[in-house]
Structures are given as structure tokens and as C-alpha cells.
Protein backbone atom coordinates (compact mmCIF):
# COMPACT_ATOMS: atom_id res chain seq x y z
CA UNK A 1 124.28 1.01 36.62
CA UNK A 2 127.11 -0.61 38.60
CA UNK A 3 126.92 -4.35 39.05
CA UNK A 4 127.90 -5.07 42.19
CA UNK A 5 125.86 -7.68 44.40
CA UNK A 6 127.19 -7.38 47.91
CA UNK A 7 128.91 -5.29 50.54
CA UNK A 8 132.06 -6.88 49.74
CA UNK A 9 132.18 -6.31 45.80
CA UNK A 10 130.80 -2.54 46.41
CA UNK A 11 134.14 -2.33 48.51
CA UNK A 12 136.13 -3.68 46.06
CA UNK A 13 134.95 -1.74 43.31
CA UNK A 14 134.84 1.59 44.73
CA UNK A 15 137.18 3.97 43.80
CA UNK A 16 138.16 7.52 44.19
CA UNK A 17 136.72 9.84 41.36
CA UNK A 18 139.37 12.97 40.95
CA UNK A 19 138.28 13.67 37.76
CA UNK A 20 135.88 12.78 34.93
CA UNK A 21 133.12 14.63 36.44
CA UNK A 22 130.09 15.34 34.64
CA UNK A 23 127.54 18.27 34.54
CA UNK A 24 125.06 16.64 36.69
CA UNK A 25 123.25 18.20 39.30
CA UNK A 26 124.07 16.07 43.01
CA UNK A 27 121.03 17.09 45.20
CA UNK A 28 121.53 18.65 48.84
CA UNK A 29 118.36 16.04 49.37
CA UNK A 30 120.03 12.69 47.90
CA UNK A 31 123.61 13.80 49.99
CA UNK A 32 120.69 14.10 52.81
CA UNK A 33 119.42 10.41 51.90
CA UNK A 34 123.00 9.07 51.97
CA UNK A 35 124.29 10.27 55.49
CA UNK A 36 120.76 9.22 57.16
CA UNK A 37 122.18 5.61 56.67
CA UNK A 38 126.04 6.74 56.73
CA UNK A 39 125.47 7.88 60.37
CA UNK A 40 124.55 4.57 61.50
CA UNK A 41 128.82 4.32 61.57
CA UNK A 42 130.27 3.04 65.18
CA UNK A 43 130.26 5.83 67.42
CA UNK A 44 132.01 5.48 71.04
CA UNK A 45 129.40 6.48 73.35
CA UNK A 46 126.46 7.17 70.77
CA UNK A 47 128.64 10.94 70.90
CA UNK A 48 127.97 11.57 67.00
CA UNK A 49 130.52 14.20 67.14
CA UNK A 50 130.21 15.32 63.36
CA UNK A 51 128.23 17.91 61.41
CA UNK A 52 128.07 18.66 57.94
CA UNK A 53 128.25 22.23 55.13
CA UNK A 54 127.26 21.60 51.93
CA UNK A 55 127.86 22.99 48.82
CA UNK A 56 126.80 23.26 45.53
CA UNK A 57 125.09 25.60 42.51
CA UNK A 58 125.75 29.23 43.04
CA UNK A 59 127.20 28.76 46.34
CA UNK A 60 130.30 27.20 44.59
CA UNK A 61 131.92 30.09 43.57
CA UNK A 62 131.68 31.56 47.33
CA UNK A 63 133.43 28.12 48.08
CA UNK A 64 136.43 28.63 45.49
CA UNK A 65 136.52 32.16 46.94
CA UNK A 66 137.37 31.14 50.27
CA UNK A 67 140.06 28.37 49.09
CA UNK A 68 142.12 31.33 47.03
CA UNK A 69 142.16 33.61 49.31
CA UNK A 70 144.62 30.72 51.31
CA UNK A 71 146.24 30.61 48.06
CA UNK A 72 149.34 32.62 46.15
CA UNK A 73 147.88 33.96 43.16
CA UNK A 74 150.09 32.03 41.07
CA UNK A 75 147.71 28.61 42.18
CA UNK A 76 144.41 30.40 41.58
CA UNK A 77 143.74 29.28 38.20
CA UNK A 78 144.51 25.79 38.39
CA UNK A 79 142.76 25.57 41.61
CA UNK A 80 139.43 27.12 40.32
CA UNK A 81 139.68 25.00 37.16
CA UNK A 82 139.92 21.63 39.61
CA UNK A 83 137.47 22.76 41.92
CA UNK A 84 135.21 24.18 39.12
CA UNK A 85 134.90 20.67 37.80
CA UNK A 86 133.40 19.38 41.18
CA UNK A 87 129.63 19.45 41.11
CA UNK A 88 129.25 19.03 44.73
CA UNK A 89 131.48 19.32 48.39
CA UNK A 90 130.42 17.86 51.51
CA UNK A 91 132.87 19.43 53.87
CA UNK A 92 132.76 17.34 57.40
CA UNK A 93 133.44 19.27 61.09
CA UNK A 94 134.11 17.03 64.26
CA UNK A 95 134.18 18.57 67.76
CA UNK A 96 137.64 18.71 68.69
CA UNK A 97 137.72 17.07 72.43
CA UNK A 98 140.84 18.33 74.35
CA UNK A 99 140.97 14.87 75.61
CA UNK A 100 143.40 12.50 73.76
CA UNK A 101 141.25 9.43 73.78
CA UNK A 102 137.83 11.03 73.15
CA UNK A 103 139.59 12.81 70.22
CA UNK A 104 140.81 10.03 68.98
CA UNK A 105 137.38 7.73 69.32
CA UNK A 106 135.54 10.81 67.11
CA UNK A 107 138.17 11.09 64.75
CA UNK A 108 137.87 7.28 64.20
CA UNK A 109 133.85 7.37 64.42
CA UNK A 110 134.23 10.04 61.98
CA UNK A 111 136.60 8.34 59.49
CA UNK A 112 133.95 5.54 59.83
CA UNK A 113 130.87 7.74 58.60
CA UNK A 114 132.65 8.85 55.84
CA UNK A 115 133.83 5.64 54.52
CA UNK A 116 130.08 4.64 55.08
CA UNK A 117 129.12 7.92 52.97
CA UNK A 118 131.63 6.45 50.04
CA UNK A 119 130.09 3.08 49.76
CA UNK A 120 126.20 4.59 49.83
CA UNK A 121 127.53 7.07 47.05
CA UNK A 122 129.29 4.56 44.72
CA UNK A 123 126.04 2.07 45.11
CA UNK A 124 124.26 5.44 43.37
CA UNK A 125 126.66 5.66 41.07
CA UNK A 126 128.24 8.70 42.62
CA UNK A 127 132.04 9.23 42.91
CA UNK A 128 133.79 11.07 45.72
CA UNK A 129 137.35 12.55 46.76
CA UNK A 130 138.08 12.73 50.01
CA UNK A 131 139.93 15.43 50.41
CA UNK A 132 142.07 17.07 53.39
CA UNK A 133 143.85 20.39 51.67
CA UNK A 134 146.48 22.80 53.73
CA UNK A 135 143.86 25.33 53.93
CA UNK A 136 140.85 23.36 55.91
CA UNK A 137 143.64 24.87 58.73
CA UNK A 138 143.58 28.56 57.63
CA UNK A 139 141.90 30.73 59.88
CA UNK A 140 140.11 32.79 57.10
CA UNK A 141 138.89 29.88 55.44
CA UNK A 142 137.61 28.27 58.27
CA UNK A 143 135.67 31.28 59.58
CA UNK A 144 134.36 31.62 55.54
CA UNK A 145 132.49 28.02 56.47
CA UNK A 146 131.85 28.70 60.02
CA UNK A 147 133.89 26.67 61.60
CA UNK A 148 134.35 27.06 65.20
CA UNK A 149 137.51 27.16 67.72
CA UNK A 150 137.23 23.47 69.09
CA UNK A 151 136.40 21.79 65.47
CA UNK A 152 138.41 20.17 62.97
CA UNK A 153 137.49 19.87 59.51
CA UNK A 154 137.46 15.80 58.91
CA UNK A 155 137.56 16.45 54.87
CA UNK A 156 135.88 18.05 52.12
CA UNK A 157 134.56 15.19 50.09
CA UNK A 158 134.36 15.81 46.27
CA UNK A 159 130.90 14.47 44.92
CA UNK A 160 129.48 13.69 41.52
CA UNK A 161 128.22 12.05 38.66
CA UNK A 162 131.23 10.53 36.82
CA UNK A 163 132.36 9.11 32.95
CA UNK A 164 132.05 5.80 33.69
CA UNK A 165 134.38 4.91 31.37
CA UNK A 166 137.11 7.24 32.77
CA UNK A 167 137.29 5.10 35.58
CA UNK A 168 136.90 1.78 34.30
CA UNK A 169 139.99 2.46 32.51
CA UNK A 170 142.07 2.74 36.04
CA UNK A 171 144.16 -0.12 37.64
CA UNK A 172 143.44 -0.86 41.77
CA UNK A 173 145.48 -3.07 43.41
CA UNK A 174 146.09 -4.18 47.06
CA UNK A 175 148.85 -6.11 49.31
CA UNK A 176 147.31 -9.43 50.15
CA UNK A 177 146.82 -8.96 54.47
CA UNK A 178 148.57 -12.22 54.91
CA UNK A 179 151.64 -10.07 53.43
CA UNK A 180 151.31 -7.45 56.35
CA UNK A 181 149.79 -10.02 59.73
CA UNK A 182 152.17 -11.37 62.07
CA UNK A 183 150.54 -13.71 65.18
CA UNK A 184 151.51 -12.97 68.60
């Protein structure tokens, strides 16, 4: 289990799992379980402008599919290694509002969710990627999902169990705010 006691030191301890990985199932119903709180993220005018595909078991390899074929063969092998090695993807869709503001308020309401997503996976000992690839803008690959004209895909967040020890092993560090805040 991860020790961590408060909202703060789950923050601080988070981190982003690329690898490490283990062959462990991550349920459709706990990802369910996480974004029932995860939606509770600010959201300008209660709009909720995101939905959600997600994958996993057999319908992985359908998943890979659609990522090579926005590939040159040259990447596929690497690419179905890496991706073969994620148990689970949670691939996020906002409505794309023509307006500049509104856009930008669901992009941000988004962004929020997810982080919100992160911090209720890494309290269950789950670690993420989130991930924003060339091809979430290929046409082919983006009908493959069903993904509509007036959507953008937020991410496609990497999920699973991890080697704990992997990633105890890795080094965070952060510029102190007072370093970056100026007072007007």
C-alpha cells in the first residue's frame, strides 16, 4: 500500500508510471469508480464537456491496430511492444466549442478531471501516463475510436498496476514557487 495521509502528500508522491507495468487486470468497473469522484472537477457552467472509450483485454490489440496504421512500418514494433505493456487506456474526448473562451474553459475543466483521475488512481495504487501522441489527430484513427468532427481527444491515459519498486527508485524534483512569483 502507499502511505500517504493527505491530499497534499498524495500530490507529492504521485508520479507518472511509463513503464514497470505489471500483468494485472485494471477493471472497466474500478476506472468507472474512479471518474464518479474525478468528475466532481470545476466545470464552467456545470457544461461537463468530456466523455470517455475505454480499453482493455482483447480489445487492445484493435487499439494498437488503429495507432499503426498512423504509423511507418519501421515504428510498428516498438510501438506495439510499448503499448503491449499497458494493461489499460482511458482515452478522453471534449466537445470542441468553436468559441475561444468556452474552448478554453472545457479544455481547462477537462485538464482538471484528469488530474483528479491521477490522484484517485495513485491512492489505489494505480499508475497512469497521460499521454497526447501525433496520431489522436489522424483522421483514421480517430474515426477507429469514434471520434466525432467537433471533438478533441484530451489524452489517452496509460493505466495499471505497477513494480513498486521501479518507481521508488526515480528522482522528482520541483522549482520552489517563490523562484517563479513576482507581486504586482
Amino acid at each position: 500500500m502507499l502511505a500517504t495521509n493527505s491530499i497534499a502528500e498524495i500530490i507529492r508522491n504521485r508520479t507518472t508510471v511509463k513503464t514497470g507495468f505489471i500483468d494485472k487486470e485494471v477493471s472497466q468497473e474500478l476506472v468507472l469508480s474512479l471518474l464518479e469522484d474525478a468528475v466532481w472537477a470545476p466545470t464552467h457552467k456545470t457544461r461537463e464537456p468530456w466523455r470517455f472509450i475505454f480499453v482493455s483485454g482483447y480489445r487492445k490489440e484493435v487499439f494498437i491496430e488503429a495507432v499503426l496504421q498512423c504509423q511507418e512500418p519501421a515504428k510498428h514494433s516498438a510501438t506495439r511492444r510499448k503499448l503491449g505493456e499497458v494493461p489499460a487506456f482511458l482515452i478522453t474526448v471534449m466537445n470542441a466549442d468553436p468559441r475561444q473562451k468556452v474552448w478554453e474553459e472545457d479544455f481547462a475543466a477537462t485538464s482538471c478531471l484528469l488530474q483528479n483521475f491521477q490522484l484517485l488512481a495513485w491512492e489505489q495504487e494505480l499508475g497512469v501516463c497521460w499521454k497526447t501522441p501525433p496520431y489522436i489527430y489522424e483522421p483514421a484513427f480517430r474515426e477507429s475510436l469514434g471520434v466525432q468532427p467537433g471533438e478533441k481527444i484530451v489524452g489517452i491515459i496509460h493505466i495499471g498496476y505497477f513494480d513498486k519498486e521501479i518507481v521508488a527508485k526515480r528522482k522528482r524534483n520541483r522549482t520552489s514557487p517563490a523562484a517563479k512569483m513576482t507581486a504586482f
